[in-house]
Protein backbone atom coordinates (compact mmCIF):
# COMPACT_ATOMS: atom_id res chain seq x y z
CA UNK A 1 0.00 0.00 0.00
CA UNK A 2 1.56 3.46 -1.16
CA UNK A 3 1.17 6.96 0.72
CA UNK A 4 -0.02 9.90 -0.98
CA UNK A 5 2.92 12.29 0.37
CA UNK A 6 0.72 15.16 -0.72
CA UNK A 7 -2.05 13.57 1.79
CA UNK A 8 0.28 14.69 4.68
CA UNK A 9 0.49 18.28 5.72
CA UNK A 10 4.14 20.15 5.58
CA UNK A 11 5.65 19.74 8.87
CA UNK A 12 4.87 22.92 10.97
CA UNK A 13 7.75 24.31 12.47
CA UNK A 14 6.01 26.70 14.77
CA UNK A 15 5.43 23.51 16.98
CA UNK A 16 8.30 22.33 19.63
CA UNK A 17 9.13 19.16 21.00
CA UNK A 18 7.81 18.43 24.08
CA UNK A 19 10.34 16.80 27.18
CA UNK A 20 8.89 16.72 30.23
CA UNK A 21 9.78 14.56 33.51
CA UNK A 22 7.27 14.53 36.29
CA UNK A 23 9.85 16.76 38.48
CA UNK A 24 10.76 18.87 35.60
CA UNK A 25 10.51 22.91 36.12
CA UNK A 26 7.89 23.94 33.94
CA UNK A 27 5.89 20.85 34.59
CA UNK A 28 2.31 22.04 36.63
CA UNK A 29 1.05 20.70 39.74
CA UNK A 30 -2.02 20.59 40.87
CA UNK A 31 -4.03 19.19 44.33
CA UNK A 32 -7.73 17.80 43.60
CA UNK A 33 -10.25 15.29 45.29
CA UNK A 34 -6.92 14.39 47.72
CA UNK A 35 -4.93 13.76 44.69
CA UNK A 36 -1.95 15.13 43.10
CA UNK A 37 -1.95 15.76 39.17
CA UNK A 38 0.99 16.40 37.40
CA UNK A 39 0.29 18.12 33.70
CA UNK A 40 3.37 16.47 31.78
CA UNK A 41 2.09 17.44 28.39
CA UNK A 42 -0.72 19.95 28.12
CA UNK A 43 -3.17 20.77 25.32
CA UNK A 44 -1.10 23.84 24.69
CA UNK A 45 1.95 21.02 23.40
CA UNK A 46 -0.32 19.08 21.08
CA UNK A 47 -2.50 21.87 19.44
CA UNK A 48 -5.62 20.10 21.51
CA UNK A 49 -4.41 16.76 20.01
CA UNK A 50 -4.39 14.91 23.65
CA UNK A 51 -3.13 15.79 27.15
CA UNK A 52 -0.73 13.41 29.41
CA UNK A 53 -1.41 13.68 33.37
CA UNK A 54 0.62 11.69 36.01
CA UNK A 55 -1.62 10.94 38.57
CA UNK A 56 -0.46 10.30 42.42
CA UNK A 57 -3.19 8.96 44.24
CA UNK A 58 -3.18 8.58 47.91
CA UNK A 59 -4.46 5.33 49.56
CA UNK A 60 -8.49 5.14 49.67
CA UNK A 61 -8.45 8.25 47.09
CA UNK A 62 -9.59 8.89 43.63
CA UNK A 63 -12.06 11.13 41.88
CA UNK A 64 -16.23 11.22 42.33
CA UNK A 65 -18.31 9.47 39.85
CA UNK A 66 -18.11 10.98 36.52
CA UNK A 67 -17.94 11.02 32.70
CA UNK A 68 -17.32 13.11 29.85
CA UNK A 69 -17.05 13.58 25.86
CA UNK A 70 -14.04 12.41 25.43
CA UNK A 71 -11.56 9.14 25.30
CA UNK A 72 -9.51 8.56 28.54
CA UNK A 73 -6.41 5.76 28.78
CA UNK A 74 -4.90 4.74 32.13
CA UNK A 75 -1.68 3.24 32.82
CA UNK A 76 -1.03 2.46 35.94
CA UNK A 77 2.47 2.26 37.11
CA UNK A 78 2.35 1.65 40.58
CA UNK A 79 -0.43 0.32 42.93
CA UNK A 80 -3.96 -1.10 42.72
CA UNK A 81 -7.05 0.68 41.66
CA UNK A 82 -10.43 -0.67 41.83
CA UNK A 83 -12.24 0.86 38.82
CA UNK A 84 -16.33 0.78 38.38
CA UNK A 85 -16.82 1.09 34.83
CA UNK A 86 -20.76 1.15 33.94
CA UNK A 87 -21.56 0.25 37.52
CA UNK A 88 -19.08 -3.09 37.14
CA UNK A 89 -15.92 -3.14 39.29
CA UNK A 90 -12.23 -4.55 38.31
CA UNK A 91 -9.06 -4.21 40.51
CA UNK A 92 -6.13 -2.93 38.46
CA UNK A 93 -2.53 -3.29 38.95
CA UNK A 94 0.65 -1.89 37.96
CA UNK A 95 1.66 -2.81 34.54
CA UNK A 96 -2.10 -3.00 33.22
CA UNK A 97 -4.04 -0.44 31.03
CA UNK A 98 -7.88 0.74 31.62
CA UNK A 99 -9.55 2.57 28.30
CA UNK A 100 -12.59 4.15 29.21
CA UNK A 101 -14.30 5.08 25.92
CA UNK A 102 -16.43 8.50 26.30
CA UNK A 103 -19.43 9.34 27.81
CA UNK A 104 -18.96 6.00 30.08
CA UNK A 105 -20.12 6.30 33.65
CA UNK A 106 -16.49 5.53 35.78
CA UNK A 107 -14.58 5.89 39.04
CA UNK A 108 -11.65 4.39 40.74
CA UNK A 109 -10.48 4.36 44.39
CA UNK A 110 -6.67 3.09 45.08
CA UNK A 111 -7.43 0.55 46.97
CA UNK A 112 -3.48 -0.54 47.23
CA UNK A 113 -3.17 0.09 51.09
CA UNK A 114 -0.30 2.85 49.62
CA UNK A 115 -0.34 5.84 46.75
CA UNK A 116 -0.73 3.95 43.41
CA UNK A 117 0.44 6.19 40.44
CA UNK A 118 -0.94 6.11 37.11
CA UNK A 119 -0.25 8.30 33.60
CA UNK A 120 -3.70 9.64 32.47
CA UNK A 121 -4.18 9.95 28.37
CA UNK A 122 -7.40 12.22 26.94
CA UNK A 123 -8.06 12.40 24.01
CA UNK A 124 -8.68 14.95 22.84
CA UNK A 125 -6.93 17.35 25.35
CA UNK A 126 -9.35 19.18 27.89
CA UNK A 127 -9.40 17.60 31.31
CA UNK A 128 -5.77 19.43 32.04
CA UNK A 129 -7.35 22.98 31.64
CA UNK A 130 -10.14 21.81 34.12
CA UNK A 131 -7.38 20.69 36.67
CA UNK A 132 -5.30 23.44 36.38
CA UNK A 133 -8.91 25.88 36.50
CA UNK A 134 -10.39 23.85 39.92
CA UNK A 135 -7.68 22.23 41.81
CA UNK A 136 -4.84 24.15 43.80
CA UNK A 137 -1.56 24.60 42.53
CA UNK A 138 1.20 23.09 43.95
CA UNK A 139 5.68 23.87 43.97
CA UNK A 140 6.06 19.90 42.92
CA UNK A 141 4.32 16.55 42.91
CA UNK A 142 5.32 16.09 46.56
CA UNK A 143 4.44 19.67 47.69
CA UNK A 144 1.93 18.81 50.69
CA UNK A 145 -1.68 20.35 49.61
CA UNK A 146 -3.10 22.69 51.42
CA UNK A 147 -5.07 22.19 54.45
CA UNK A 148 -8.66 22.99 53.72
CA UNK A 149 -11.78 24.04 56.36
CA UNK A 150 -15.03 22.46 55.61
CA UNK A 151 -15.71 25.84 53.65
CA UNK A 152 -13.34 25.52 51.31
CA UNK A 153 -13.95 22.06 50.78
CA UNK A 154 -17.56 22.73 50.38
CA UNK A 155 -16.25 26.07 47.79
CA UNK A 156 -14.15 23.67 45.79
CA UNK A 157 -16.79 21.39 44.97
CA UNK A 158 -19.10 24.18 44.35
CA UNK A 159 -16.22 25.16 41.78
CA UNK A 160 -15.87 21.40 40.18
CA UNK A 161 -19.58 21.05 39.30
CA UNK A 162 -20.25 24.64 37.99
CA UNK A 163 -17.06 24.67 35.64
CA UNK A 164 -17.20 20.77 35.08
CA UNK A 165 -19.71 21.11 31.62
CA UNK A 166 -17.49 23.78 30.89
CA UNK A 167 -14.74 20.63 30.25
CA UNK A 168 -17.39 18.49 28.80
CA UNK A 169 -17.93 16.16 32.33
CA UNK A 170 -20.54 15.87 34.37
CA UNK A 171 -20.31 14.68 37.73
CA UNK A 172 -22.66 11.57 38.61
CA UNK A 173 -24.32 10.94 42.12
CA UNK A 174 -22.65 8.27 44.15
């Protein structure tokens, strides 16, 4: 099978290569739900293309029920997760891969008795603008978040579910 070369667009030069380690300066932080988000590459790197998130989950932690318009790919690299896709539940572990097509009811909870670590892939990019937008920013992935009064806790959620169709997610009921 031949390519059409003039099917492919001319390389565009105004776009840079993208290194980024999960300590890296440059590389974003950010605290939500009890977990730690690390933006490795944003939607600003790939034109909207995708986003790549390392994830540090703490032990019993993980997001609210959700879904949203758009593909999501977990690999997790350290840990357990128990994830409910659809209202079914499957433990995880390190070395496996979860793809959660869109608009698919899911959760997970680490349920690894320590953090569990995972690299988050969306597709297209999105859900790092809505971390960077609700959670708190951080110095680095093991900056210690900040301690929040039941008002703030109760003003961050507020902030999730009003901004969350913004990001094309909607939160579910547990």
């Amino acid at each position: 099978m031949s390519v059409d070369s003039s099917a492919i667009p001319p390389d565009d030069p105004t776009r840079a290569l993208t290194v980024a380690d999960r300590d890296s300066p440059g590389v974003r932080h950010v605290a939500l739900v009890g977990d730690t988000y690390s933006i490795l590459v944003s939607g600003e790197d790939t034109a909207g293309a995708y986003c790549l998130i390392d994830m540090l989950v703490p032990d019993g932690g993980g997001p609210p029920p959700h879904r949203h318009d758009f593909e999501e790919s977990f690999t997790l690299l350290e840990g357990e997760l128990l994830f409910t896709f659809r209202g079914r539940a499957t433990t995880v572990h390190a070395g496996s891969t979860v793809n959660i097509p869109a608009n698919a009811p899911h959760v997970f909870k680490n349920v690894s008795g320590a953090p569990a670590r995972m690299l988050c892939l969306c597709v297209p990019a999105g859900l790092d603008a809505f971390f960077v937008e609700v959670g708190d920013p951080l110095d680095s992935r093991t900056s210690p978040h900040p301690e929040l009064d039941a008002e703030q806790r109760s003003e961050r959620s507020r902030r999730i579910a009003a901004l969350a169709p913004n990001y094309r997610t909607e939160l579910l009921r547990r």
